[in-house]
C-alpha atoms as a PDB file:
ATOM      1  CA  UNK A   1      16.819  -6.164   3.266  1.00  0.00           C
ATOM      2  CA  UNK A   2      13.128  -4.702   4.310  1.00  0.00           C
ATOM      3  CA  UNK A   3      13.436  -2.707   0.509  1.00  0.00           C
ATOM      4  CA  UNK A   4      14.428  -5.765  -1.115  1.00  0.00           C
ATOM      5  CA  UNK A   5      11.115  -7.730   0.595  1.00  0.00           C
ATOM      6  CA  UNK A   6       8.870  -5.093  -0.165  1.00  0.00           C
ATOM      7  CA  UNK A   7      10.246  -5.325  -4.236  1.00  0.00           C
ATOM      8  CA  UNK A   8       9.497  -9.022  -3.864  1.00  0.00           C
ATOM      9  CA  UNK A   9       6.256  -8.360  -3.033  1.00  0.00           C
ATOM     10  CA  UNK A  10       2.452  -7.634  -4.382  1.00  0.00           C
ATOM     11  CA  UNK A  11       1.036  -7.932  -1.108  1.00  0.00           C
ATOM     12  CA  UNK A  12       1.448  -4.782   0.274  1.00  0.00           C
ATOM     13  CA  UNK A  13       3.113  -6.056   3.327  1.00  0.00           C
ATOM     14  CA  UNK A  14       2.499  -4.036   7.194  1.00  0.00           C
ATOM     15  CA  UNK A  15       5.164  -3.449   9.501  1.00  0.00           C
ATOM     16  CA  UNK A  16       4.622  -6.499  11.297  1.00  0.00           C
ATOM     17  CA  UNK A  17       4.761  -8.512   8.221  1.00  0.00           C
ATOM     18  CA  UNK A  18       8.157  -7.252   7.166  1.00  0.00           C
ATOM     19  CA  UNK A  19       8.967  -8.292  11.050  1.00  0.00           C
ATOM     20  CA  UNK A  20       8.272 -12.015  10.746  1.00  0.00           C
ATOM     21  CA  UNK A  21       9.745 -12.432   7.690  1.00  0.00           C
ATOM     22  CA  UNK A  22      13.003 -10.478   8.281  1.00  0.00           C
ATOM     23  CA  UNK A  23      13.116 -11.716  11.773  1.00  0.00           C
ATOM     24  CA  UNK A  24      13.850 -15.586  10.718  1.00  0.00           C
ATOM     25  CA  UNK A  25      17.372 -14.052   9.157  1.00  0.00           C
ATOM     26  CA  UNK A  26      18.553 -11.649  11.849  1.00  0.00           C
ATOM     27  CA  UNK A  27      17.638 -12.973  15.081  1.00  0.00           C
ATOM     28  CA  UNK A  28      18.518  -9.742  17.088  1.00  0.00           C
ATOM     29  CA  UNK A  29      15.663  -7.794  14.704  1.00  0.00           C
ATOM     30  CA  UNK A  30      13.585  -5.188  16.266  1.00  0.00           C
ATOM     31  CA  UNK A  31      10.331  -4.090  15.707  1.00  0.00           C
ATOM     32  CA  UNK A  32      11.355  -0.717  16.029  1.00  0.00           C
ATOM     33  CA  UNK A  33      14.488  -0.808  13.751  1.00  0.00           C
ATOM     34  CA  UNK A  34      12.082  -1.719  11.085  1.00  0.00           C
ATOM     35  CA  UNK A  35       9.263   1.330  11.592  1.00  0.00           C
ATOM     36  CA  UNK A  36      12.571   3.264  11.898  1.00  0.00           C
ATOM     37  CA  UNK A  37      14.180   2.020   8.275  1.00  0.00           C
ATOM     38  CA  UNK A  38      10.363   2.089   6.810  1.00  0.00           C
ATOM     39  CA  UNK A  39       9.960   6.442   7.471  1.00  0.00           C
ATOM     40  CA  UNK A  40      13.614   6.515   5.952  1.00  0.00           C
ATOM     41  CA  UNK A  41      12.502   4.782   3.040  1.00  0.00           C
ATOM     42  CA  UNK A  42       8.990   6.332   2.677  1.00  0.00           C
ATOM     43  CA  UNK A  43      11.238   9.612   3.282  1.00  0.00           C
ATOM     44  CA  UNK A  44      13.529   9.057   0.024  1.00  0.00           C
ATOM     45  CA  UNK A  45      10.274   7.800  -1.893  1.00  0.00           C
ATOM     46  CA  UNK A  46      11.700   4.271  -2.413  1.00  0.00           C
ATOM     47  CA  UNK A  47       8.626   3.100  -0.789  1.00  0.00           C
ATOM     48  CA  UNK A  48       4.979   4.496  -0.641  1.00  0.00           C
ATOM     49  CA  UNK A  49       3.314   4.082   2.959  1.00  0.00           C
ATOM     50  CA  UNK A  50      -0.496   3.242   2.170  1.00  0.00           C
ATOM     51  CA  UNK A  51      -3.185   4.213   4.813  1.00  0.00           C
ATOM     52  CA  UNK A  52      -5.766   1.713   4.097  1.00  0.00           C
ATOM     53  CA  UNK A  53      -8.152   2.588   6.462  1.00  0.00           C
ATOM     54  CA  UNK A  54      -7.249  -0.473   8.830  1.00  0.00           C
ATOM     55  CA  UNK A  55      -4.757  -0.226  12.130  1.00  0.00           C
ATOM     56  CA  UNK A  56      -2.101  -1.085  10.081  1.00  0.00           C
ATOM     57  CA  UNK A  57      -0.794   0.947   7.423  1.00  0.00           C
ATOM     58  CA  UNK A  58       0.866  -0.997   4.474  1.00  0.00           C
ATOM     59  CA  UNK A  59       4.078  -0.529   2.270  1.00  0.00           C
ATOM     60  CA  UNK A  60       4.946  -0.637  -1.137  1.00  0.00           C
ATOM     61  CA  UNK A  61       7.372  -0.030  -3.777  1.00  0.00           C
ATOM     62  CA  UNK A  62       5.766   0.720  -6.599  1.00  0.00           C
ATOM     63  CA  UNK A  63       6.859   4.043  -8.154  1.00  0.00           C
ATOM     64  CA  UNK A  64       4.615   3.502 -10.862  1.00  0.00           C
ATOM     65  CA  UNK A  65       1.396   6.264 -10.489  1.00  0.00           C
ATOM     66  CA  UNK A  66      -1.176   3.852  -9.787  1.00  0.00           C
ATOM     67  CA  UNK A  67      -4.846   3.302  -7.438  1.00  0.00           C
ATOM     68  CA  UNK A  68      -5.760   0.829  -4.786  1.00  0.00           C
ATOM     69  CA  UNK A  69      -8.590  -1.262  -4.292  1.00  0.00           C
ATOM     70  CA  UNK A  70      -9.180  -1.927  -0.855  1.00  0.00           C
ATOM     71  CA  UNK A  71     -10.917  -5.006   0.883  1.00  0.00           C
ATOM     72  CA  UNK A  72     -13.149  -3.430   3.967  1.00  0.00           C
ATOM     73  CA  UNK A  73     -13.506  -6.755   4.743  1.00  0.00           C
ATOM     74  CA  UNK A  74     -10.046  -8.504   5.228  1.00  0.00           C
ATOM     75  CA  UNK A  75      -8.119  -5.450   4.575  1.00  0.00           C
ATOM     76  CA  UNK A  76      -6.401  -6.419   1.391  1.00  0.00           C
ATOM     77  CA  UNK A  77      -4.976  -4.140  -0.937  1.00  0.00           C
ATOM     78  CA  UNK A  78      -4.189  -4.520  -4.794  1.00  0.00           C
ATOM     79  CA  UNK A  79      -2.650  -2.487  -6.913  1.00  0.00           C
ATOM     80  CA  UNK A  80      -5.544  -1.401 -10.094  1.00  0.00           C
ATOM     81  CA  UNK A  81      -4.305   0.363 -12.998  1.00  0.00           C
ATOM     82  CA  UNK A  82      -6.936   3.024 -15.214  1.00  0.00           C
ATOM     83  CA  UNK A  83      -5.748   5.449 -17.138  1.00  0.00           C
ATOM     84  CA  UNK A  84      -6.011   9.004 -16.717  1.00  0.00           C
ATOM     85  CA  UNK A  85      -3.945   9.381 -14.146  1.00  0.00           C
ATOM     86  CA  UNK A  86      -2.036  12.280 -15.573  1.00  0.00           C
ATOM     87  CA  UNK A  87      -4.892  13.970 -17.280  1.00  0.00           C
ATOM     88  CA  UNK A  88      -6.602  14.549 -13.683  1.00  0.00           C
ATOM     89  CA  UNK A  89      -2.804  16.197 -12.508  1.00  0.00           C
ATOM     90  CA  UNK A  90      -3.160  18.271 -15.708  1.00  0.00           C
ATOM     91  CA  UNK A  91      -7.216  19.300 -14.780  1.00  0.00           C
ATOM     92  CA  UNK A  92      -6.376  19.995 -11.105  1.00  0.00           C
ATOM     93  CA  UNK A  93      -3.198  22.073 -12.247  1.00  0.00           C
ATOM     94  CA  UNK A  94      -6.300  23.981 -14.129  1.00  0.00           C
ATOM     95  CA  UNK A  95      -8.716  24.418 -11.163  1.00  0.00           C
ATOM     96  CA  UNK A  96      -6.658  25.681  -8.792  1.00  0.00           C
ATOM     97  CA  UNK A  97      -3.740  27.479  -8.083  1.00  0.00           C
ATOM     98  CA  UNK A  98      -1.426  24.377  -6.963  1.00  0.00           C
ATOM     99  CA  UNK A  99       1.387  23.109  -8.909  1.00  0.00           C
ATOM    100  CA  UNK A 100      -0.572  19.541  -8.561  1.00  0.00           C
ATOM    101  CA  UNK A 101       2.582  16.596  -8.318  1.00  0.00           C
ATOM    102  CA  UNK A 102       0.670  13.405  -7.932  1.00  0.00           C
ATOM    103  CA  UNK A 103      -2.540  12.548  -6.624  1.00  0.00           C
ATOM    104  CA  UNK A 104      -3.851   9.227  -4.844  1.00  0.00           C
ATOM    105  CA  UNK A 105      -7.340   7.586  -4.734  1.00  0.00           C
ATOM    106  CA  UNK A 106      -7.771   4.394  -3.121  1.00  0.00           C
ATOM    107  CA  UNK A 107     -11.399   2.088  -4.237  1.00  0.00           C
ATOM    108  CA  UNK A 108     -12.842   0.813  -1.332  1.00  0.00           C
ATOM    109  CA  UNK A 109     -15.267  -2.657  -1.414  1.00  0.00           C
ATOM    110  CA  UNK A 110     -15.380  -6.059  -0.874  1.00  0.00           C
ATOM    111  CA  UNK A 111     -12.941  -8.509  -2.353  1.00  0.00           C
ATOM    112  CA  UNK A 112     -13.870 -11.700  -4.302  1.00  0.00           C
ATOM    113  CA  UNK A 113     -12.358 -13.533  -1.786  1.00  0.00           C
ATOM    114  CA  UNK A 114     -14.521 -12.106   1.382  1.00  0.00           C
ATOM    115  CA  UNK A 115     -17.621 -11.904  -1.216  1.00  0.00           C
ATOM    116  CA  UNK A 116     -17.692 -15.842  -1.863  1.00  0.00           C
ATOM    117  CA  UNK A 117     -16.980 -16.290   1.323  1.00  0.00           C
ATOM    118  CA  UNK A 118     -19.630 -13.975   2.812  1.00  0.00           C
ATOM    119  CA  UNK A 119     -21.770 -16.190   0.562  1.00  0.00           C
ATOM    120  CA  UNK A 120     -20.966 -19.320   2.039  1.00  0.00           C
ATOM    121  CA  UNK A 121     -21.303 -18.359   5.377  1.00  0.00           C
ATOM    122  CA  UNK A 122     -24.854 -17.043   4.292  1.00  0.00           C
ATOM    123  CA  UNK A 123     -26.134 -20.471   3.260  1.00  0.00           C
END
């Protein structure tokens, strides 16, 4: 059930989140059942654990190589898609003596969300 949430998903859902939602359909739900089934999933790669700089870190399952842009404001995180992701593997496999698999870069900024609103507040 905490896979099939995270599929339904964009959002990028923490711990906690997964918690609230699963908690409404199984009653006798831990908190700590679902950190436990999250490192089992991040452990067979069915879900990616992102570090997004807040308190929380956030899940997803998108096996699909892909960036993040991250809200330092409200701590939102969206998926962003650019290509070149393969050609950088390829370069780094050049420069050094890894056997590069993947690589991750997150964008940090302000969302348009927390920008309008910053705005507002500013008038």
């Amino acid at each position: 059930m905490i896979l099939d949430l995270i599929r339904s998903t964009d959002t990028h859902p923490t711990a906690d989140w997964l918690y609230a939602q699963l908690k409404r359909k199984i009653p006798s739900l831990s908190l700590g059942t679902v950190y436990r089934n999250l490192s089992i999933l991040n452990e067979q790669g069915l879900v990616q654990k992102i570090a997004a700089g807040s308190t929380f870190d956030r899940f997803e399952a998108n096996a699909i190589p892909h960036y993040h842009l991250i809200c330092e404001s409200c701590g939102k995180v969206e998926d962003f898609k650019m290509e070149g992701y393969q050609e950088m593997n390829d370069r780094a496999n050049q420069l050094t003596k890894f056997n590069i698999k993947r690589h991750r870069i997150d964008f940090f900024g302000i969302c348009q969300k927390c920008r309008f609103k910053n705005k507002q507040e500013a008038r």
